[in-house]
N, C-alpha and C. Protein backbone atom coordinates (compact mmCIF):
# COMPACT_ATOMS: atom_id res chain seq x y z
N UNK A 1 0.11 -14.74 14.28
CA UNK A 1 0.88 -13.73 14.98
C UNK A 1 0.64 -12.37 14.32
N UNK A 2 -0.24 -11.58 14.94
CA UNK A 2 -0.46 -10.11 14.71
C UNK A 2 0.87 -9.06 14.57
N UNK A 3 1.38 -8.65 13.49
CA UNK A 3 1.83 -7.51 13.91
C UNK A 3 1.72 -5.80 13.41
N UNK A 4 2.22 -5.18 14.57
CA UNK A 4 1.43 -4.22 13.89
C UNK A 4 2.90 -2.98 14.03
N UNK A 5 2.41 -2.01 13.63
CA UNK A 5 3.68 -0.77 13.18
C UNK A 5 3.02 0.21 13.28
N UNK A 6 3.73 1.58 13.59
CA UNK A 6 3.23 3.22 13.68
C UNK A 6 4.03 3.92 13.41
N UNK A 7 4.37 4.67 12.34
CA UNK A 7 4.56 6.10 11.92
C UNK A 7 4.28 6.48 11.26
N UNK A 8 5.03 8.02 10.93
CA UNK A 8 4.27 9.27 9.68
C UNK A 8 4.71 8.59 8.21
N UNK A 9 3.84 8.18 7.61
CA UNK A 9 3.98 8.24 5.97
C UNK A 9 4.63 8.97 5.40
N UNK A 10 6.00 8.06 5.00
CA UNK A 10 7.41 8.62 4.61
C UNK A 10 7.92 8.67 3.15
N UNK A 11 7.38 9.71 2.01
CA UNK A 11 8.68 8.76 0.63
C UNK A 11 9.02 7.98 0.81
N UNK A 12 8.45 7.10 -0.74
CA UNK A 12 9.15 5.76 -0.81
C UNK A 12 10.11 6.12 -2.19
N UNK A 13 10.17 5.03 -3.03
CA UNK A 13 11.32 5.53 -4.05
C UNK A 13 10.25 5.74 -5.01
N UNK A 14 8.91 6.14 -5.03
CA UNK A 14 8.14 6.34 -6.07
C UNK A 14 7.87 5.63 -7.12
N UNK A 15 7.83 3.81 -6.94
CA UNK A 15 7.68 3.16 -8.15
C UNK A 15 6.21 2.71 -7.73
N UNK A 16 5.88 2.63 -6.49
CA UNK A 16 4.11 1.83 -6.50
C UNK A 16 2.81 2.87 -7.50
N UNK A 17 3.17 3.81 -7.33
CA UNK A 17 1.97 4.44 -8.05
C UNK A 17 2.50 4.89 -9.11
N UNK A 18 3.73 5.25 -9.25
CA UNK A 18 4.44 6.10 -10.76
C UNK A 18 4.43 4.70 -11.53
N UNK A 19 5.28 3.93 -11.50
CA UNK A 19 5.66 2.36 -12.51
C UNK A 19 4.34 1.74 -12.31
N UNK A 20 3.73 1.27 -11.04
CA UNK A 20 3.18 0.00 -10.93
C UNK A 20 1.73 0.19 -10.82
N UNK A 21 1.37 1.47 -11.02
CA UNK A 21 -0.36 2.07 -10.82
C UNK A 21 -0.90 1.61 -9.63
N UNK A 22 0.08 1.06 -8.40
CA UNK A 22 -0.78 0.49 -7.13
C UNK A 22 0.31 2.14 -6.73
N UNK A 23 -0.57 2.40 -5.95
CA UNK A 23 0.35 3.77 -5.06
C UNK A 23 -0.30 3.00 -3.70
N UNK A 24 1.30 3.30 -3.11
CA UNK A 24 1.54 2.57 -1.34
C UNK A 24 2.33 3.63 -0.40
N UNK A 25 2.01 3.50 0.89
CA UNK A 25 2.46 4.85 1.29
C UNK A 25 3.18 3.65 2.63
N UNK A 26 4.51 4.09 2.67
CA UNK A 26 5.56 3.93 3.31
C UNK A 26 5.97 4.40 4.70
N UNK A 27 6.19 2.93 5.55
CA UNK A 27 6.56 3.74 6.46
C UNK A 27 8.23 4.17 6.92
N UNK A 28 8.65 4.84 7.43
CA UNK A 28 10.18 5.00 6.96
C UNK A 28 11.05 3.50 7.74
N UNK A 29 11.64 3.19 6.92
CA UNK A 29 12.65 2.34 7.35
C UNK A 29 13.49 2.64 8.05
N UNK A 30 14.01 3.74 8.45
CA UNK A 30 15.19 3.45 9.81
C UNK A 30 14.27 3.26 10.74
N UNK A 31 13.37 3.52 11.10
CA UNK A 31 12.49 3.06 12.73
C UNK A 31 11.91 1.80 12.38
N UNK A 32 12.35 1.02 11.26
CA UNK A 32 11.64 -0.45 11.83
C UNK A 32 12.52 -1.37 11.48
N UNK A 33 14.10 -1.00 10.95
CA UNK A 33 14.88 -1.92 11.09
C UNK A 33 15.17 -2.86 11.70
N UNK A 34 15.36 -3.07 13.10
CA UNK A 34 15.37 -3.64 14.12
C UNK A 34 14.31 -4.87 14.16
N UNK A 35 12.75 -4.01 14.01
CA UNK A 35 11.77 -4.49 14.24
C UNK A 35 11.75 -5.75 13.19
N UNK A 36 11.82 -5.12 11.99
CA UNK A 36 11.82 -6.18 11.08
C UNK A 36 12.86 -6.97 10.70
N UNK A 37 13.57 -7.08 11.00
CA UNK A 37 15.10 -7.91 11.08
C UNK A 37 14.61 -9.60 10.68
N UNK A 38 13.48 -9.96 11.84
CA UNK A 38 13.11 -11.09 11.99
C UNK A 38 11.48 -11.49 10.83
N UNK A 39 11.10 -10.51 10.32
CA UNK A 39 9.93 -10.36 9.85
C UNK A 39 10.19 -10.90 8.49
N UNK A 40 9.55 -12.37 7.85
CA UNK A 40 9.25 -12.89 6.83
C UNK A 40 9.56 -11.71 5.83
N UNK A 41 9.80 -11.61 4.42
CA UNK A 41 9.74 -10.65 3.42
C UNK A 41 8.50 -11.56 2.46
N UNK A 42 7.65 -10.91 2.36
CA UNK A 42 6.74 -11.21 1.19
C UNK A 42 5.19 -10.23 1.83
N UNK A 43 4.17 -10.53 1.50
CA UNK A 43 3.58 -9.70 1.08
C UNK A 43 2.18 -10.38 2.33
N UNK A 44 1.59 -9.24 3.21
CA UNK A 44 0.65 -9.49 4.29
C UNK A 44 -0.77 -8.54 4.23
N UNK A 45 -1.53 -9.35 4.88
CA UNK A 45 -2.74 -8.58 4.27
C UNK A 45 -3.05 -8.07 6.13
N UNK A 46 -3.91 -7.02 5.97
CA UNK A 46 -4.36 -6.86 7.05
C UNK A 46 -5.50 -5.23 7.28
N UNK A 47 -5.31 -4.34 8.19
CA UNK A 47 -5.70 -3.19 8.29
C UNK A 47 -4.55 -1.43 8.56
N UNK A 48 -4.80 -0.45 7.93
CA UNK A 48 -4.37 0.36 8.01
C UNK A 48 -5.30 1.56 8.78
N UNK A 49 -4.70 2.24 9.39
CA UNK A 49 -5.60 3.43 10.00
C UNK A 49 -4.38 4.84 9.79
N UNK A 50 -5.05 5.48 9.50
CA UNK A 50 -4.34 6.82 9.04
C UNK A 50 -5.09 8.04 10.78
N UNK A 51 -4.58 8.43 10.68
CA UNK A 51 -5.00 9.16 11.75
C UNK A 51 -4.69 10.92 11.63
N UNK A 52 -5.72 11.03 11.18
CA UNK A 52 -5.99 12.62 10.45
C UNK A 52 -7.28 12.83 10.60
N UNK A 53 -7.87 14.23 10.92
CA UNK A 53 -9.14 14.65 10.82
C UNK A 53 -9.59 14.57 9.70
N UNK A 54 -11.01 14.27 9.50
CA UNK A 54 -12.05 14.29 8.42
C UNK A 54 -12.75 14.72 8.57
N UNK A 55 -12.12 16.74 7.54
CA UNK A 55 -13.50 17.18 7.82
C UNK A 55 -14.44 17.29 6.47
N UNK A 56 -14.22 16.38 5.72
CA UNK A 56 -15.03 16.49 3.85
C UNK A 56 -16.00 15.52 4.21
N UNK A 57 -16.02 14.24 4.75
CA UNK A 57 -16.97 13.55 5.02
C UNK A 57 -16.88 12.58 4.10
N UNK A 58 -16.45 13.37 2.40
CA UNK A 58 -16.70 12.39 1.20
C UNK A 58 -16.22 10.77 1.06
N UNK A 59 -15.14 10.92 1.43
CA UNK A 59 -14.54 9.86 1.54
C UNK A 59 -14.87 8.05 2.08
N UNK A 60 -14.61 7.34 1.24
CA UNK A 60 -15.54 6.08 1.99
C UNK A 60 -14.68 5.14 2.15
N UNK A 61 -15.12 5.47 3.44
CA UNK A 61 -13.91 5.05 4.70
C UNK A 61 -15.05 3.97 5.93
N UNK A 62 -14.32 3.54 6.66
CA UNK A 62 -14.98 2.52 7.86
C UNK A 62 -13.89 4.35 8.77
N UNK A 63 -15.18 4.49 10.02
CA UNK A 63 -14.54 5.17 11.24
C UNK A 63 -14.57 4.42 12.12
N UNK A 64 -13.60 4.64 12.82
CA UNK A 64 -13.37 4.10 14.06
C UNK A 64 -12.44 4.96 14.70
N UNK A 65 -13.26 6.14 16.14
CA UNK A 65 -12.26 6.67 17.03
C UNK A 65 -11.74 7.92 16.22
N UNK A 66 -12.33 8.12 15.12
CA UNK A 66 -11.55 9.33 14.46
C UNK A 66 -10.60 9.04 13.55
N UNK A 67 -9.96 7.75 13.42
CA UNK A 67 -8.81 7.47 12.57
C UNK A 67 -10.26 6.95 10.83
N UNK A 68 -9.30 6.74 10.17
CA UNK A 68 -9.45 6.29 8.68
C UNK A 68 -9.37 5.33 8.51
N UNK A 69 -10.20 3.82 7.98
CA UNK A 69 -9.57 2.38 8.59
C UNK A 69 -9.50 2.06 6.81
N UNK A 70 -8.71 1.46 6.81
CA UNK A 70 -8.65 0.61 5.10
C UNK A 70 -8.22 -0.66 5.48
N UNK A 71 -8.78 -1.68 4.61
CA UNK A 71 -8.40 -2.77 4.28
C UNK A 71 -6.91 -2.66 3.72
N UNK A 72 -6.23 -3.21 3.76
CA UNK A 72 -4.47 -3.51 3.42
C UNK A 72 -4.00 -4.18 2.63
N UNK A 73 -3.23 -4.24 1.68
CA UNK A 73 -1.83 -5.04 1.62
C UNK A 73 -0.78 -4.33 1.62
N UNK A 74 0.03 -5.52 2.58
CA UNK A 74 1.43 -4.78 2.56
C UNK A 74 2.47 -5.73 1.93
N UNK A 75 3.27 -4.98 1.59
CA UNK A 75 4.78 -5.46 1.05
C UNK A 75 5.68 -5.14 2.24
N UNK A 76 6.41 -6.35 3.01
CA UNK A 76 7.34 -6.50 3.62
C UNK A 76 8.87 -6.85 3.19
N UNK A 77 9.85 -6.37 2.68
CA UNK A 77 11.01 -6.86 1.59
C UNK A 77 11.69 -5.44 1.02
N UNK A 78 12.53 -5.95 -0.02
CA UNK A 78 13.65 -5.40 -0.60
C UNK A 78 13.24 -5.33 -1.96
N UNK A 79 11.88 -5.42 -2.81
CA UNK A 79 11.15 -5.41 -3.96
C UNK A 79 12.30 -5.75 -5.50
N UNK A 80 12.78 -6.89 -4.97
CA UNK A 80 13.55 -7.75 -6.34
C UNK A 80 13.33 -7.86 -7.54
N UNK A 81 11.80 -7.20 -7.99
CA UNK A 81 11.90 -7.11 -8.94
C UNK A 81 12.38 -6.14 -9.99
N UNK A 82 12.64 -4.94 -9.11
CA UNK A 82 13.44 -3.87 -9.59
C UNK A 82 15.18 -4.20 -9.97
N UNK A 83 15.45 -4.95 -10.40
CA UNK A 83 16.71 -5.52 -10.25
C UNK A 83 18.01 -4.05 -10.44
N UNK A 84 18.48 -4.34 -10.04
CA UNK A 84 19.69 -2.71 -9.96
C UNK A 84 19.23 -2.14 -9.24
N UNK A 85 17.85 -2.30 -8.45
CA UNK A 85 17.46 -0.69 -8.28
C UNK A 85 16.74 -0.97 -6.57
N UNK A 86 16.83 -1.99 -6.43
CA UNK A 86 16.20 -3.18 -5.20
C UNK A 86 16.38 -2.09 -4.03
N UNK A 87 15.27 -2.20 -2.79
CA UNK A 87 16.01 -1.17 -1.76
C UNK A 87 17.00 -1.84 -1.25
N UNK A 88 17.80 -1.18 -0.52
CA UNK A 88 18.97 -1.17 0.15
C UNK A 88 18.49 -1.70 1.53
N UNK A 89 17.27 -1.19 1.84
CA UNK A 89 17.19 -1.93 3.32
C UNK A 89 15.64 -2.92 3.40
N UNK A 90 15.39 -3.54 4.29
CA UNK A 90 14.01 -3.71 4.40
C UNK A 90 13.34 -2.65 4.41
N UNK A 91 11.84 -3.03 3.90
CA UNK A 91 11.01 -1.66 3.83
C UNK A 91 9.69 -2.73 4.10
N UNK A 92 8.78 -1.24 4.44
CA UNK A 92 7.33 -1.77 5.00
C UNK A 92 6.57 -0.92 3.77
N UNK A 93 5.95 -1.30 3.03
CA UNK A 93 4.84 -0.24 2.00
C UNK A 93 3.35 -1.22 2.26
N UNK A 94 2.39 -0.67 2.40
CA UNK A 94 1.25 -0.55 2.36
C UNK A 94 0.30 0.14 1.24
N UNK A 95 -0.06 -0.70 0.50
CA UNK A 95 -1.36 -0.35 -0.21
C UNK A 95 -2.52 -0.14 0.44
N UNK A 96 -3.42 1.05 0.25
CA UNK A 96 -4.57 0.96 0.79
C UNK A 96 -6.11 0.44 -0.19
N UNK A 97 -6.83 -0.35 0.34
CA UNK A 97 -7.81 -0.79 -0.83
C UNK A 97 -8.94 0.15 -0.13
N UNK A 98 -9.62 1.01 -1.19
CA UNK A 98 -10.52 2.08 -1.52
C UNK A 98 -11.65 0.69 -1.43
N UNK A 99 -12.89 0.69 -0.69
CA UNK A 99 -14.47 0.07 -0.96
C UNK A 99 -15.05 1.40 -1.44
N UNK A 100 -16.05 0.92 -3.16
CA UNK A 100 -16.61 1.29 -3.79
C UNK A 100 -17.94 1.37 -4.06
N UNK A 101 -18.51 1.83 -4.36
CA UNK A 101 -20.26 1.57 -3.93
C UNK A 101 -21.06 0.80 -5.16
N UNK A 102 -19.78 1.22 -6.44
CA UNK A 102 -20.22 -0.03 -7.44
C UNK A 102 -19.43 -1.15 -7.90
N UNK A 103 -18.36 -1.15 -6.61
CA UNK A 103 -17.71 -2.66 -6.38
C UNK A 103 -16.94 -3.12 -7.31
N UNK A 104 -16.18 -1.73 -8.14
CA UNK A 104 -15.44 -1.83 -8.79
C UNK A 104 -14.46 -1.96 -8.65
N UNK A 105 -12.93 -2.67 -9.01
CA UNK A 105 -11.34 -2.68 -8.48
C UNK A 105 -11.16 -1.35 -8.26
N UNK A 106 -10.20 -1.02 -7.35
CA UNK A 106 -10.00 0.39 -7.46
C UNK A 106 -8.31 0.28 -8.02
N UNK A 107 -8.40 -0.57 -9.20
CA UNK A 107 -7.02 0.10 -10.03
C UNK A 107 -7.61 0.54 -11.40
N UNK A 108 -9.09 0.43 -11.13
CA UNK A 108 -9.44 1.26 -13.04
C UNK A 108 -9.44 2.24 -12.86
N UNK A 109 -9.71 3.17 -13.88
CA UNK A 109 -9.49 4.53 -14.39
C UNK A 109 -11.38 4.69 -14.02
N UNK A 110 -11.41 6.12 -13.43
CA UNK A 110 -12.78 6.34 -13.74
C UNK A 110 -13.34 7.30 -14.46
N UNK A 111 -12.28 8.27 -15.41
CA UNK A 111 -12.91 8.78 -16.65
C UNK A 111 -13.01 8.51 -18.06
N UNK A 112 -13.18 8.95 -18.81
CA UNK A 112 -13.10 8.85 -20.18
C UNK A 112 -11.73 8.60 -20.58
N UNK A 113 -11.11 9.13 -20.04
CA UNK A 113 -9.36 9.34 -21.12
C UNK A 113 -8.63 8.14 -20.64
N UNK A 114 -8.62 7.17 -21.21
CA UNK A 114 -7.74 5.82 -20.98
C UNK A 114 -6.15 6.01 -21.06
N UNK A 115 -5.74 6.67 -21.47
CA UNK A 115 -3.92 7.11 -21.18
C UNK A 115 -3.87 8.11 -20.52
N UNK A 116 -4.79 8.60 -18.99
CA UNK A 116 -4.25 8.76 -17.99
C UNK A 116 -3.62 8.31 -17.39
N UNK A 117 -2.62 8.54 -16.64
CA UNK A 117 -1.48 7.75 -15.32
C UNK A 117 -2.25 7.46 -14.41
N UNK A 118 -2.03 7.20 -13.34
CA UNK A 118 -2.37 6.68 -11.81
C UNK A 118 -3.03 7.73 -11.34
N UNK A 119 -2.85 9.11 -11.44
CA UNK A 119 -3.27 10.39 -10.48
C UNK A 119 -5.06 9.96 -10.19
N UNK A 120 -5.25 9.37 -12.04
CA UNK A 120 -6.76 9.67 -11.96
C UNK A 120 -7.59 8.18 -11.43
N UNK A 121 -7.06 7.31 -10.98
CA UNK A 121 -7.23 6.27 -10.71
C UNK A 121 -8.01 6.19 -9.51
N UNK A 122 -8.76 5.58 -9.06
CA UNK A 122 -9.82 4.85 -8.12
C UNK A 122 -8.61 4.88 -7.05
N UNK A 123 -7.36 3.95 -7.10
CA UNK A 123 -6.92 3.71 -6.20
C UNK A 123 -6.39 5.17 -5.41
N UNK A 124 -6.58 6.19 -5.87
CA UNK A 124 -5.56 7.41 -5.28
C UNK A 124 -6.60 8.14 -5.26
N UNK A 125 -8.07 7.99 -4.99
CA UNK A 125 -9.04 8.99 -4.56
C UNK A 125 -8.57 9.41 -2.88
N UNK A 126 -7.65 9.16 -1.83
CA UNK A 126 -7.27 9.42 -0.48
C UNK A 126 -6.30 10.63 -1.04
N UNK A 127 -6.33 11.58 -0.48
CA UNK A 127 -5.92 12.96 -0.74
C UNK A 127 -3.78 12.14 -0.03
N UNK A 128 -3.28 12.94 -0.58
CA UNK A 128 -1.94 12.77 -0.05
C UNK A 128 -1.76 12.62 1.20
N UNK A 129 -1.27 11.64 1.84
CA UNK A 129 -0.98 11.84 3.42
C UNK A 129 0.46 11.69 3.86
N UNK A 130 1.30 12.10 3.03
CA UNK A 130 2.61 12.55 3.77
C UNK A 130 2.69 13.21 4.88
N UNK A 131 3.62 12.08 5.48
CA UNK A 131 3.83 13.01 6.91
C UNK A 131 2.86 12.74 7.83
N UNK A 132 1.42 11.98 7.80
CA UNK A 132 0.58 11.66 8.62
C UNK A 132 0.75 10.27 9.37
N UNK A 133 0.63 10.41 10.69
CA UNK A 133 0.80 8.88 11.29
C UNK A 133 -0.09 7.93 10.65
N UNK A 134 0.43 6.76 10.49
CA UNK A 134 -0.25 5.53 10.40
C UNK A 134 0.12 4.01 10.74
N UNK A 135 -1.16 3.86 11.05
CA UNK A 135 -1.22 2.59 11.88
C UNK A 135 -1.35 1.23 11.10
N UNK A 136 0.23 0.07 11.02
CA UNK A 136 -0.52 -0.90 10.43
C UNK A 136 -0.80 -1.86 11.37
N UNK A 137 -1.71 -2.86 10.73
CA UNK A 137 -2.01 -4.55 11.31
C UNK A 137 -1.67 -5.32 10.68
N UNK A 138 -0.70 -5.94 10.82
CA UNK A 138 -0.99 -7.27 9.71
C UNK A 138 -1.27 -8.80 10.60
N UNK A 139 -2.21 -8.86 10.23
CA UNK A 139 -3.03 -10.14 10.30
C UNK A 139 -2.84 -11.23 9.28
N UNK A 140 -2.23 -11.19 8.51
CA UNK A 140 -2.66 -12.64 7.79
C UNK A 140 -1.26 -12.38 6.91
N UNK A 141 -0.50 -13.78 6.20
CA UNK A 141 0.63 -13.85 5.33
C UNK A 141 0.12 -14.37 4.16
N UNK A 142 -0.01 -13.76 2.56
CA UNK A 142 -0.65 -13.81 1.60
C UNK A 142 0.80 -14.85 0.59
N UNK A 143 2.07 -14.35 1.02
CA UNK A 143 3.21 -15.02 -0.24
C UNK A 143 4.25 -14.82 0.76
N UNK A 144 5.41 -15.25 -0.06
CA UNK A 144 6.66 -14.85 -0.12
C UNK A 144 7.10 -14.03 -1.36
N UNK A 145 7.93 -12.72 -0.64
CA UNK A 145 7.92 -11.89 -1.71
C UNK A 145 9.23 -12.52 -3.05
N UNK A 146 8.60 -12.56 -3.75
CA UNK A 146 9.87 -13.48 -5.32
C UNK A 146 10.01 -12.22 -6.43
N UNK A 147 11.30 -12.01 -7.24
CA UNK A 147 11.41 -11.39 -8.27
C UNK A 147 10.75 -12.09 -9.37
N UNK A 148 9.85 -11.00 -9.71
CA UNK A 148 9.01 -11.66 -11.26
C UNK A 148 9.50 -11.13 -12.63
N UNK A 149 9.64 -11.92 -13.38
CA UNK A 149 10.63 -11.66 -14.61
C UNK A 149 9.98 -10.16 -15.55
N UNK A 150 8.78 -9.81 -14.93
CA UNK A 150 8.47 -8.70 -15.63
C UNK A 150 7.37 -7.65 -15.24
N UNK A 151 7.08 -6.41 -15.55
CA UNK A 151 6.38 -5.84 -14.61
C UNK A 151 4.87 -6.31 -14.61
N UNK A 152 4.63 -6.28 -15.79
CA UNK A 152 3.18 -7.00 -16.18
C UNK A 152 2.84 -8.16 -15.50
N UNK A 153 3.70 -8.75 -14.82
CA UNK A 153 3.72 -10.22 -14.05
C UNK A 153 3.37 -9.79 -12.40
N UNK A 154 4.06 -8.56 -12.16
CA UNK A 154 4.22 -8.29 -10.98
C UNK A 154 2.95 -7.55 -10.72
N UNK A 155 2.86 -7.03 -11.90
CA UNK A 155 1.32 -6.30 -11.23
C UNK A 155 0.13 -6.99 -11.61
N UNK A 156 0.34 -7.91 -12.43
CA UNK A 156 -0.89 -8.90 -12.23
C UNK A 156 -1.18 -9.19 -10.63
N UNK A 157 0.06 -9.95 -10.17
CA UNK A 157 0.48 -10.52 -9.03
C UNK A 157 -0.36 -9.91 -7.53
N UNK A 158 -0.22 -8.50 -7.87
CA UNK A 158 -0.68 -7.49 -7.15
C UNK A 158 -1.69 -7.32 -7.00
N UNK A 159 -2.63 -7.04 -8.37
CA UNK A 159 -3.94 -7.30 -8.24
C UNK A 159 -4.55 -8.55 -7.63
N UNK A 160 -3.98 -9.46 -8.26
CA UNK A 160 -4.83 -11.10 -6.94
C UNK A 160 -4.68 -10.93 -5.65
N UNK A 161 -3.19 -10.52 -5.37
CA UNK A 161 -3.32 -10.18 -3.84
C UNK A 161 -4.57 -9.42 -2.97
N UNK A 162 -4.43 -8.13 -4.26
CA UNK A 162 -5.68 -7.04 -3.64
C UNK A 162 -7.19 -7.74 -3.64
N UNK A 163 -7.26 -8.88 -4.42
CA UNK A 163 -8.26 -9.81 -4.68
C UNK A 163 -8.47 -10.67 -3.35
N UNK A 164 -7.42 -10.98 -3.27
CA UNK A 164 -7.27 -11.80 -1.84
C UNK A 164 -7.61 -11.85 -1.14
């Protein structure tokens, strides 16, 4: 069972790329409450399309139609492992997975300075797209989303998924 979702990339509470070095761009939760009411919570793999002009070219992307296509994972849930801090409602976040030309993860660092944060990371070479529509798919159910006793657990967790 395909499903899929559309709107502008909304603030999330800022822990996927600040805490967890995966940065995921959100779609707002009051327009899919409803929708997702019935929707499994755990974690789905599928396609994202951003739908913005490209006029740099640089970027390595699949086109299709003008939109931006990425490979996916999404987080469907209330992210339990934040304990105190859990959202309040269902939420939809989407990771986008960056293809590399030397087929590297895109959660390493690609300069010299190893205690950089996330900014400089593989995974956040896509310029900011707040506020830009986007399109998900989800095609396929990877887990059920579970609280993991620690972050190092959770973002292991994350990476196999993106492996997935």
């Amino acid at each position: 069972n395909v499903l899929r979702y559309r709107g502008s990339v909304d603030n999330g509470y800022g822990r996927g790329g600040k805490k967890l070095g995966v940065p995921t761009a959100n779609l707002p939760a009051s327009l899919f409450q409803n929708a997702l009411e019935d929707v499994t919570t755990g974690v789905y793999f599928g396609w994202a399309a951003l739908e913005r002009d490209n006029t740099s070219g640089e970027k390595e992307k699949e086109e299709n139609d003008g939109l931006e296509v990425y490979k996916t994972v999404v987080n469907v849930g209330f992210s339990p492992t934040f304990e105190g801090q859990e959202n309040a409602e269902k939420i939809i976040e989407a990771h986008l997975i960056v293809n590399h030309k030397d087929d590297t993860p895109n959660t390493t660092d690609d300069d010299d300075d190893d205690d950089d944060d996330d900014k400089n990371s593989k995974s956040s070479i896509i310029p900011d797209f707040y506020g830009t529509p986007m399109r998900l798919q989800l095609v396929g159910f990877l887990r059920e989303e579970k609280k993991f006793d620690s972050f190092p657990e959770l973002i292991a967790q994350i990476n196999a998924d993106v492996q997935d």
